[in-house]
Protein backbone atom coordinates (compact mmCIF):
# COMPACT_ATOMS: atom_id res chain seq x y z
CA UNK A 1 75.62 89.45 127.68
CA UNK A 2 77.74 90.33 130.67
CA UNK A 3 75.49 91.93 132.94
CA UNK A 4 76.74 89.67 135.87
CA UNK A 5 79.96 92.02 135.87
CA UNK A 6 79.49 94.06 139.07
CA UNK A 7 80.64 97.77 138.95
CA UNK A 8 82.73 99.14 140.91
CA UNK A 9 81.95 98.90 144.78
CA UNK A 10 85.32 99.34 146.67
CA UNK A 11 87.20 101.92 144.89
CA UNK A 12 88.80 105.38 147.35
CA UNK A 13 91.13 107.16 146.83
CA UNK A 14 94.23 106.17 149.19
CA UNK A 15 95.48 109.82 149.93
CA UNK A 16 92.36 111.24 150.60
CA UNK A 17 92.72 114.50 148.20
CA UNK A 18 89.93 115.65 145.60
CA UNK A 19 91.79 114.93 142.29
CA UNK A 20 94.11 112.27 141.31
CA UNK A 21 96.48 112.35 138.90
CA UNK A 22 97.39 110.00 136.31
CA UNK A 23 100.38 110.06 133.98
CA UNK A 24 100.19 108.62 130.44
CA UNK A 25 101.93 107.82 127.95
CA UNK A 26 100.71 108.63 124.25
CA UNK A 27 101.85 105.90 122.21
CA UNK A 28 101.18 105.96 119.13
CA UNK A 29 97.89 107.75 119.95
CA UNK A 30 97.08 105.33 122.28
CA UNK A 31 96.97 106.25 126.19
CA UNK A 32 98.99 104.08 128.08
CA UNK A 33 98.52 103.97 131.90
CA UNK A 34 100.65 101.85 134.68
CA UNK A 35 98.48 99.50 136.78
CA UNK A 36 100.11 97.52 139.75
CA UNK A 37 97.19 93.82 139.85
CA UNK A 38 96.39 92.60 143.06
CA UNK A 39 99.29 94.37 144.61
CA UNK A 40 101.77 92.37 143.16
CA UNK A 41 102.55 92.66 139.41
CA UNK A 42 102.90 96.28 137.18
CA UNK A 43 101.77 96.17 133.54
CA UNK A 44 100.38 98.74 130.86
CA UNK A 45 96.61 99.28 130.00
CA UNK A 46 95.61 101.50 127.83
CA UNK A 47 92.83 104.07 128.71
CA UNK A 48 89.44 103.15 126.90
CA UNK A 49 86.13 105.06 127.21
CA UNK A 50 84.48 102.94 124.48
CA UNK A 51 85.76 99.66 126.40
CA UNK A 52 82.63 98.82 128.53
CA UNK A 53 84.54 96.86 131.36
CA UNK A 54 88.39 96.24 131.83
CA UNK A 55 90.19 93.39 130.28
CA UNK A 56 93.04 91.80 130.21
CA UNK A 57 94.67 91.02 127.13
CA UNK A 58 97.16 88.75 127.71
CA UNK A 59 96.07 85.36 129.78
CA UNK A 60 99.71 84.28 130.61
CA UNK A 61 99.72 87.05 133.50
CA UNK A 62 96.59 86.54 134.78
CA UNK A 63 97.96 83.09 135.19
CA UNK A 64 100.85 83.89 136.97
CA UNK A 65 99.56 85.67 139.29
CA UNK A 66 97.17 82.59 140.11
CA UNK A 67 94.04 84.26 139.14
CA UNK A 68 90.67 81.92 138.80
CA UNK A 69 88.28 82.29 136.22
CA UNK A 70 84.62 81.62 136.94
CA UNK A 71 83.18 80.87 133.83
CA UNK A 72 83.78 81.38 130.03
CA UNK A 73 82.43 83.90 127.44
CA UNK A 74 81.80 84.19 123.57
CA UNK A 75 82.30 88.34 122.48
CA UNK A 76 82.12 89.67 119.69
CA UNK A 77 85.09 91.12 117.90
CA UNK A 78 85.53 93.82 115.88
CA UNK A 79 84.99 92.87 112.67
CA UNK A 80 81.39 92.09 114.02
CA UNK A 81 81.55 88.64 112.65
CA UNK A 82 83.96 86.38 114.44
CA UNK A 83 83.37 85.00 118.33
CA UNK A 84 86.09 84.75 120.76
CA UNK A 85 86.49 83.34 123.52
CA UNK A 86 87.30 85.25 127.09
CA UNK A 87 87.00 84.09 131.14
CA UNK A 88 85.33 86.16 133.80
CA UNK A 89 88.02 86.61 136.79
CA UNK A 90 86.31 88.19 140.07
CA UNK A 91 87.50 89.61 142.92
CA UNK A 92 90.44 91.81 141.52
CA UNK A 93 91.90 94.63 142.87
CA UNK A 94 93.68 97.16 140.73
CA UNK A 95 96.18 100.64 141.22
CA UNK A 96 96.96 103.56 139.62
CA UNK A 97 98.51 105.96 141.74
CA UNK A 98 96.92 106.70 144.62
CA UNK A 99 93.38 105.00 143.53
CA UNK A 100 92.36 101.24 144.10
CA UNK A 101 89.51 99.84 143.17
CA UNK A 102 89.00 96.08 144.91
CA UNK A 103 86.86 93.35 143.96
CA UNK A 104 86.57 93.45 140.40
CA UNK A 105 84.88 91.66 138.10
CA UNK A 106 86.94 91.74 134.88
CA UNK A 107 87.54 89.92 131.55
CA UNK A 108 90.29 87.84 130.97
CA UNK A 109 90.84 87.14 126.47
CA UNK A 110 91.32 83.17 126.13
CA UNK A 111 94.30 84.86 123.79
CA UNK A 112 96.26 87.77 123.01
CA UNK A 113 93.70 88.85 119.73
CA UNK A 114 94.52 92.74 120.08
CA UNK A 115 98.25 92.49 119.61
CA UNK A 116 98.78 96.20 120.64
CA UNK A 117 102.42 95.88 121.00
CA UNK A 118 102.26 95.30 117.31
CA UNK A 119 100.76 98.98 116.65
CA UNK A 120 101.76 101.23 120.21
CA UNK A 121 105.72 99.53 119.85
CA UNK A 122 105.34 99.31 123.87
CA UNK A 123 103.94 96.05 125.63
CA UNK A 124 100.13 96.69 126.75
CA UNK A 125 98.61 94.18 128.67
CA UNK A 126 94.84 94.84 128.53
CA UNK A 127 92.43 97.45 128.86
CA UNK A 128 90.89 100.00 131.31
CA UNK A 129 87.38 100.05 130.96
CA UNK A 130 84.97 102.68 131.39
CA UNK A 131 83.64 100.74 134.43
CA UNK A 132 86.71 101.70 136.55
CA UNK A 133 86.77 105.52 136.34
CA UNK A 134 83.14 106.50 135.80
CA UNK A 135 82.12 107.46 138.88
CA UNK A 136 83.96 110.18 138.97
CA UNK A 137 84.33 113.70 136.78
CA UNK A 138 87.26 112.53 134.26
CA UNK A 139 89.34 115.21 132.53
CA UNK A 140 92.17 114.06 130.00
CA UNK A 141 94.95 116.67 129.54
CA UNK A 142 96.55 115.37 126.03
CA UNK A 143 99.23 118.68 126.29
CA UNK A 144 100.47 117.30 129.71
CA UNK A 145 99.62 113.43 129.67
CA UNK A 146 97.56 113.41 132.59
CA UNK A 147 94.60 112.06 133.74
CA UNK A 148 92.65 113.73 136.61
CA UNK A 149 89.71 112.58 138.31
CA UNK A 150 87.64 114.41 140.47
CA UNK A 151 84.96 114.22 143.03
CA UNK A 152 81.38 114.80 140.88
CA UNK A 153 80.14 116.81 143.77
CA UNK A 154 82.97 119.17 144.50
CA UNK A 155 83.81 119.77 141.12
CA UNK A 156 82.93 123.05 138.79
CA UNK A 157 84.19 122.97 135.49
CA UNK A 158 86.10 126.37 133.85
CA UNK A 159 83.98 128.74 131.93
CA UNK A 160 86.82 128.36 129.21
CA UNK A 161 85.34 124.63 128.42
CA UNK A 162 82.38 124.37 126.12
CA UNK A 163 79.58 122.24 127.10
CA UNK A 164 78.18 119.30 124.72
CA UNK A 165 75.87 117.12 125.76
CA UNK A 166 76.46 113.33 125.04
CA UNK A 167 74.12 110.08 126.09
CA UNK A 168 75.61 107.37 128.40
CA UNK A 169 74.73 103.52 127.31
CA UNK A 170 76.51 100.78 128.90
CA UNK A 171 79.21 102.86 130.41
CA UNK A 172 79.92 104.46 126.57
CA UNK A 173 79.85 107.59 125.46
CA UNK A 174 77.73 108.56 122.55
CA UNK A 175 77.90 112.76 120.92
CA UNK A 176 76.18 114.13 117.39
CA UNK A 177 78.50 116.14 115.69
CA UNK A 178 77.88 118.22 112.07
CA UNK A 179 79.59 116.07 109.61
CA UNK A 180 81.16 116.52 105.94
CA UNK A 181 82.27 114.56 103.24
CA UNK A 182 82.87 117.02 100.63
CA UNK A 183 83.24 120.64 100.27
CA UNK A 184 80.01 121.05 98.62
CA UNK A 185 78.17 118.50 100.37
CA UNK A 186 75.58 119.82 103.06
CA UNK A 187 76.35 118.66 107.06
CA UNK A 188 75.02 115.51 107.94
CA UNK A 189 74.42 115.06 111.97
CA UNK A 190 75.91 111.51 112.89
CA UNK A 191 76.15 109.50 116.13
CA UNK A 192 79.68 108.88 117.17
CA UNK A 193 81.44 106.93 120.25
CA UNK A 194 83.79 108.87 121.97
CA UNK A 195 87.02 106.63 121.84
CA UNK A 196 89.85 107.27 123.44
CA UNK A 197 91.10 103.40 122.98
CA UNK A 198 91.05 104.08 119.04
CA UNK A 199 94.22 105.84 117.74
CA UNK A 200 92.33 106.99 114.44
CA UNK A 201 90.66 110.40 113.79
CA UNK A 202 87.23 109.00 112.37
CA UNK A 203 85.98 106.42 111.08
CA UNK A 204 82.26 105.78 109.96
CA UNK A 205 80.48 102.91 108.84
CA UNK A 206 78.98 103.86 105.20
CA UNK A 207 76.14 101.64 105.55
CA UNK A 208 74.33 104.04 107.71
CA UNK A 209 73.65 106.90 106.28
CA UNK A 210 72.57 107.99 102.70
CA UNK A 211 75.08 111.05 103.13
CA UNK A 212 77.94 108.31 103.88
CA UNK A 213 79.22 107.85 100.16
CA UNK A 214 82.92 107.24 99.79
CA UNK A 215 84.88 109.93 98.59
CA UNK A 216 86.32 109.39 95.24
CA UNK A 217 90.27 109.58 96.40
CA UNK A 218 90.24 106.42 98.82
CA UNK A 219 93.07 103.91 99.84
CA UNK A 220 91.67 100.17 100.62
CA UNK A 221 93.22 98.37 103.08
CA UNK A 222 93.94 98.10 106.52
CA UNK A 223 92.21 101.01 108.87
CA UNK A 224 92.71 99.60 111.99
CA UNK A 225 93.22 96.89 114.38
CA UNK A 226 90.40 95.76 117.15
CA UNK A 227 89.19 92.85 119.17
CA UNK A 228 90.09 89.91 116.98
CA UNK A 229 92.55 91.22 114.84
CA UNK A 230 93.05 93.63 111.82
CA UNK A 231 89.57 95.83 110.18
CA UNK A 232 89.65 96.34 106.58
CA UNK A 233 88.25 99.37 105.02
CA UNK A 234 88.98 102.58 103.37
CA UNK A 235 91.29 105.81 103.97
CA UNK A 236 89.98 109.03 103.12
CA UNK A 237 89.27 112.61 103.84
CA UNK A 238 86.34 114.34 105.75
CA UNK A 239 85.59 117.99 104.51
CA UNK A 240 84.44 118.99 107.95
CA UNK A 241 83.75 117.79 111.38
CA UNK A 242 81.71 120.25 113.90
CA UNK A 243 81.50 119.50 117.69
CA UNK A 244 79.63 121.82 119.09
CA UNK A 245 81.57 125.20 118.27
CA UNK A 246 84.77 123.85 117.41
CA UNK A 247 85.88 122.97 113.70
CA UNK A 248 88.11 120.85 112.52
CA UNK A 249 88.54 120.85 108.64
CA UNK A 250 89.76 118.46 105.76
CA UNK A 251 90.42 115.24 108.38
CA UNK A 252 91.74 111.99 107.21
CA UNK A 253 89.55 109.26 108.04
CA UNK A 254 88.42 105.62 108.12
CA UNK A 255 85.22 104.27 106.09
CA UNK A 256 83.96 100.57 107.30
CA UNK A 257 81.04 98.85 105.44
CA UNK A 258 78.94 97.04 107.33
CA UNK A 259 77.52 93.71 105.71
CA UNK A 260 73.82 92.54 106.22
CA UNK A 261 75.50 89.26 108.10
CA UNK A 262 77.39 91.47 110.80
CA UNK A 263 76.35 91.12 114.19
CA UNK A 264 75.43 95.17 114.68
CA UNK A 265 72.83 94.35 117.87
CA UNK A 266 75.89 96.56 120.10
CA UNK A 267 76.49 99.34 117.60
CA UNK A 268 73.21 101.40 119.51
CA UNK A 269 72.66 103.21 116.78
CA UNK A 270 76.13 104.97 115.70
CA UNK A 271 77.49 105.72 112.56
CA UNK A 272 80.87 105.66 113.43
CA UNK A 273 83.41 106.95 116.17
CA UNK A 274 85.88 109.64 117.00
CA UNK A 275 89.37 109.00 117.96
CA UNK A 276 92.68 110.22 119.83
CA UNK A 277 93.70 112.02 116.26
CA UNK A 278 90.81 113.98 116.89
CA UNK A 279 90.33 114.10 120.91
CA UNK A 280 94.13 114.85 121.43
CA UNK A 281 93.36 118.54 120.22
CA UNK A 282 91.57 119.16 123.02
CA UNK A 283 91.38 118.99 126.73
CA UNK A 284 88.34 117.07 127.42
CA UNK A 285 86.49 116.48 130.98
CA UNK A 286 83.56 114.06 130.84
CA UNK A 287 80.62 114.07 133.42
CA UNK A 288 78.89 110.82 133.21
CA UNK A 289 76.39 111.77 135.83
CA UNK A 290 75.23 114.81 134.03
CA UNK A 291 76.13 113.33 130.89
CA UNK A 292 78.04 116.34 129.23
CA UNK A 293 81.52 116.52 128.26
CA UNK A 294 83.32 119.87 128.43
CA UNK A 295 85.64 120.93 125.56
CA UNK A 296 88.66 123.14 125.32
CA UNK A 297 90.67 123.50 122.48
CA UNK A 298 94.38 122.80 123.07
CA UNK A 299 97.85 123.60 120.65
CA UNK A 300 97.26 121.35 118.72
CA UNK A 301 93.89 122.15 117.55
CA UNK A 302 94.97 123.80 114.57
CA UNK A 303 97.52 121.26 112.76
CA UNK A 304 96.48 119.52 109.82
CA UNK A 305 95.37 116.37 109.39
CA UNK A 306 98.65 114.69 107.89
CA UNK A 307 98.56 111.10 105.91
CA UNK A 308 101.65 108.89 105.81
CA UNK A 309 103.74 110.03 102.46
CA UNK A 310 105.31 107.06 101.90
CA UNK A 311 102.80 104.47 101.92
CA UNK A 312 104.24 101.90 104.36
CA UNK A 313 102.35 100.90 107.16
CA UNK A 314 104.60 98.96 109.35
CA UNK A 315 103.91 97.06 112.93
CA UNK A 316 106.96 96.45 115.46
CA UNK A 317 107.93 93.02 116.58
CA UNK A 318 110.92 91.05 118.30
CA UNK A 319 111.56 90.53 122.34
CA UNK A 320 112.52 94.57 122.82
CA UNK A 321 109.45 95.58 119.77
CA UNK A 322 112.37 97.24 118.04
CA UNK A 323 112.23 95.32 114.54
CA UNK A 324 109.73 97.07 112.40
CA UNK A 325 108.10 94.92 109.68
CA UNK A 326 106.32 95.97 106.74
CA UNK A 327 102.58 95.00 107.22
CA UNK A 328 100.88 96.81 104.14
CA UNK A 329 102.31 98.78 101.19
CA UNK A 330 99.75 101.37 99.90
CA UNK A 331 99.05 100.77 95.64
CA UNK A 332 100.54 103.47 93.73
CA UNK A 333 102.59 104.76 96.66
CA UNK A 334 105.99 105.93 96.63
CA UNK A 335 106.87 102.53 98.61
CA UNK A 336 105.43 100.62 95.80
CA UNK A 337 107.37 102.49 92.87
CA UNK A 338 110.96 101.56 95.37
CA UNK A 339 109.56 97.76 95.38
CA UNK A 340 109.06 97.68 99.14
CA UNK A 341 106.68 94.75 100.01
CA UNK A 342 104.54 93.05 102.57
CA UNK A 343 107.13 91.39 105.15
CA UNK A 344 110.15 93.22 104.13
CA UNK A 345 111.92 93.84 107.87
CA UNK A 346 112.89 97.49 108.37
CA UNK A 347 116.63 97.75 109.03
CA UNK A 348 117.57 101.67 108.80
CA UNK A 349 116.01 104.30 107.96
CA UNK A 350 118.47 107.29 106.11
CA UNK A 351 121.71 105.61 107.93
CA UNK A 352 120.26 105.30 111.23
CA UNK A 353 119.44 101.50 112.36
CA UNK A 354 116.06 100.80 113.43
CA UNK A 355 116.93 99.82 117.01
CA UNK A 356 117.60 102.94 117.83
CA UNK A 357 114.42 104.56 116.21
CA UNK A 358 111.02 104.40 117.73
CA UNK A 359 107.44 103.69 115.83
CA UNK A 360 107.13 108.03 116.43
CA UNK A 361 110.70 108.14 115.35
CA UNK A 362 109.97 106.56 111.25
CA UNK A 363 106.35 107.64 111.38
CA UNK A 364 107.49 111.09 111.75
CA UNK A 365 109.85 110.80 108.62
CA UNK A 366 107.55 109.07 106.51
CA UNK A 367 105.07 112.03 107.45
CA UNK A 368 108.00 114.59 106.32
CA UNK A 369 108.16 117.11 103.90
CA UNK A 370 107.02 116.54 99.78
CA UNK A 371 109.79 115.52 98.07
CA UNK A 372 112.27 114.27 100.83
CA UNK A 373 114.20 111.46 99.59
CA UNK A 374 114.35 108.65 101.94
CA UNK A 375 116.26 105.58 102.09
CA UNK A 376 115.65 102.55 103.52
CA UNK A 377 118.03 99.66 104.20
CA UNK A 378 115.73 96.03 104.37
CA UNK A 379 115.67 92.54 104.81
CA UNK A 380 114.09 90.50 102.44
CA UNK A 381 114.24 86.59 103.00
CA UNK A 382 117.37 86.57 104.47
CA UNK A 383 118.89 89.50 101.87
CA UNK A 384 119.58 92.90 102.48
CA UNK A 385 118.91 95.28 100.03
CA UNK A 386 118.76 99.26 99.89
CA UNK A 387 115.46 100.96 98.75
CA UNK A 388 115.34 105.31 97.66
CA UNK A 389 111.73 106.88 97.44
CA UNK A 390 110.71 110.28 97.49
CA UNK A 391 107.96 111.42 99.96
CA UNK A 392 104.77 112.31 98.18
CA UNK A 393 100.76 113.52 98.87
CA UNK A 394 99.51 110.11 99.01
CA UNK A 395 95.73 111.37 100.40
């Protein structure tokens, strides 16, 4: 559908070395990046290697900056069922650090439908696609928050990295990794797309495999948010996930059923995707020319997989994205039993006000220890009130 996006044909790097470095941010488990557009105006993008091309989220800069938009588009959004509407803006030139890439083609969303602020509690102004950086060897450094890209023929990768072999299609990257559900259920080899714009650990889409039952301890609700707005599905737990060598054991994870009326004609074939809860554990260079990625296990490789113990899932909002409002309050949670609800506006958590707290800040408390009390001070229409829960294994 938008083949008439040209790849990248004036991109160098402006101080002439072999690797570039990029600093990110991980928000949230979403990589944030600083790009300077057309020389003039700074913004964030996250860092997407399932985003096909680049995109800009939010249509009020582009038009600022006096950008023109050739024509319009209908995409697809994530909840493969609902069309939106975006413009095709050539001739772009974008920075980061000491790279430029001039002349490109790039989407510009008719309106702000990811939202990100809402779930990264920074500003992010659109998306760098895989069209930007793969031409070159990319290696992603969660441990340091840096982004290095290399020359494909005057790199050699460490002997400490493990070599999988993935499959390239439109500019994403596709691995099979060994797959459980249960302890006593056998592997299953599934078809993934290697995400690094999806904060998650997992998620697969249950209509796709006969091994792809739910498990019976699942939360409905919301998994996720994508192109178009919030995905509903279900929280549970993976057994087992094997890539390649490595191991990673009892993983929460994301289950999305796909209905017979879904649009699926871009899925190629996956049943599901892996994201930064699962990629941040290693350091990861991708070759798209060879199409491999190398693996090396970082420190965090062996932490568990830890689920929210209080059963609020909150989003950030207000000019500075400092007011944290309730979005969804997990049934049978600990932040059901304390009357917490949909809406209620976050104003301290155990004595310390919310402005001075970041989304890591509460999401780290509410991840705490079984059996922490925690108290919340909220705003309910207009009324303040003070809410006491004790953290609990929710999943």
């Amino acid at each position: 559908m938008l083949a008439i996006i040209k790849p990248i044909d004036a991109q160098r790097i402006t101080g002439g070395g072999k690797r570039l470095d990029i600093p990110f941010e991980l928000e949230n488990d979403f990589i944030v990046v600083d790009v300077k557009i057309n020389r003039i105006l700074y913004l964030k993008f996250i860092f997407d290697t399932g985003a096909e091309y680049t995109i800009m989220t939010k249509r009020e800069y582009a038009d600022l900056m006096g950008i023109r938009y050739e024509r319009e588009f209908r995409i697809l959004g994530s909840d493969m069922t609902t069309e939106l509407v975006a413009y095709l803006a050539r001739g772009i030139t974008f920075s980061m650090g000491e790279i430029e890439a001039a002349r490109q083609d790039i989407l510009v969303m008719g309106d702000d439908y990811y939202k990100f602020e809402a779930i990264t509690g920074v500003d992010v102004h659109g998306i760098i696609g895989a069209n930007f950086f793969n031409r070159y060897i990319v290696r992603i450094d969660y441990d340091r928050q840096v982004i290095s890209l290399f020359d494909p023929n005057k790199f050699t990768p460490s002997k400490k990295f493990t070599p999988i072999p993935v499959d390239i299609y439109k500019n994403k990257i596709y691995l099979t990794a060994a797959s459980k559900l249960l302890p006593q259920d056998s592997s299953v080899q599934l078809k993934y797309l290697l995400d690094t714009g999806a904060s998650l650990s997992l998620m697969v889409f249950t209509d796709t495999d006969d091994a792809l039952k739910l498990p019976e301890n699942v939360i409905r609700g919301n998994i996720g948010r994508g192109l178009g707005g919030e995905i509903e599905g279900f929280m549970g737990r993976f057994s087992e996930l094997s890539i390649g060598p490595h191991k990673l054991n009892n993983l929460v994870g994301n289950f999305q059923e796909i209905y017979p009326f879904m649009n699926t004609s871009e899925r190629n074939g996956r049943n599901g995707l892996i994201g930064n809860s699962v990629l941040k554990r290693f350091e990861i260079i991708i070759d798209y020319y060879k199409q491999i990625i190398y693996l090396r296990p970082n420190r965090s490789f062996k932490r568990k997989f830890k689920f929210d113990r209080s059963g609020i899932v909150f989003v950030a909002s207000g000019d500075n994205l400092d007011q944290y409002v309730v979005n969804f309050v997990i049934p049978g949670s600990p932040a059901e039993d304390a009357d917490i609800r949909k809406g209620d506006i976050i104003r301290k958590v155990n004595w310390l006000p919310s402005t001075f707290l970041t989304m890591k800040n509460i999401y780290n408390r509410f991840y705490g220890k079984i059996g922490k009390r925690i108290k919340l001070k909220i705003e309910r229409d207009g009324e303040k009130m003070q809410k006491i829960f004790y953290l609990r294994e929710i999943l």
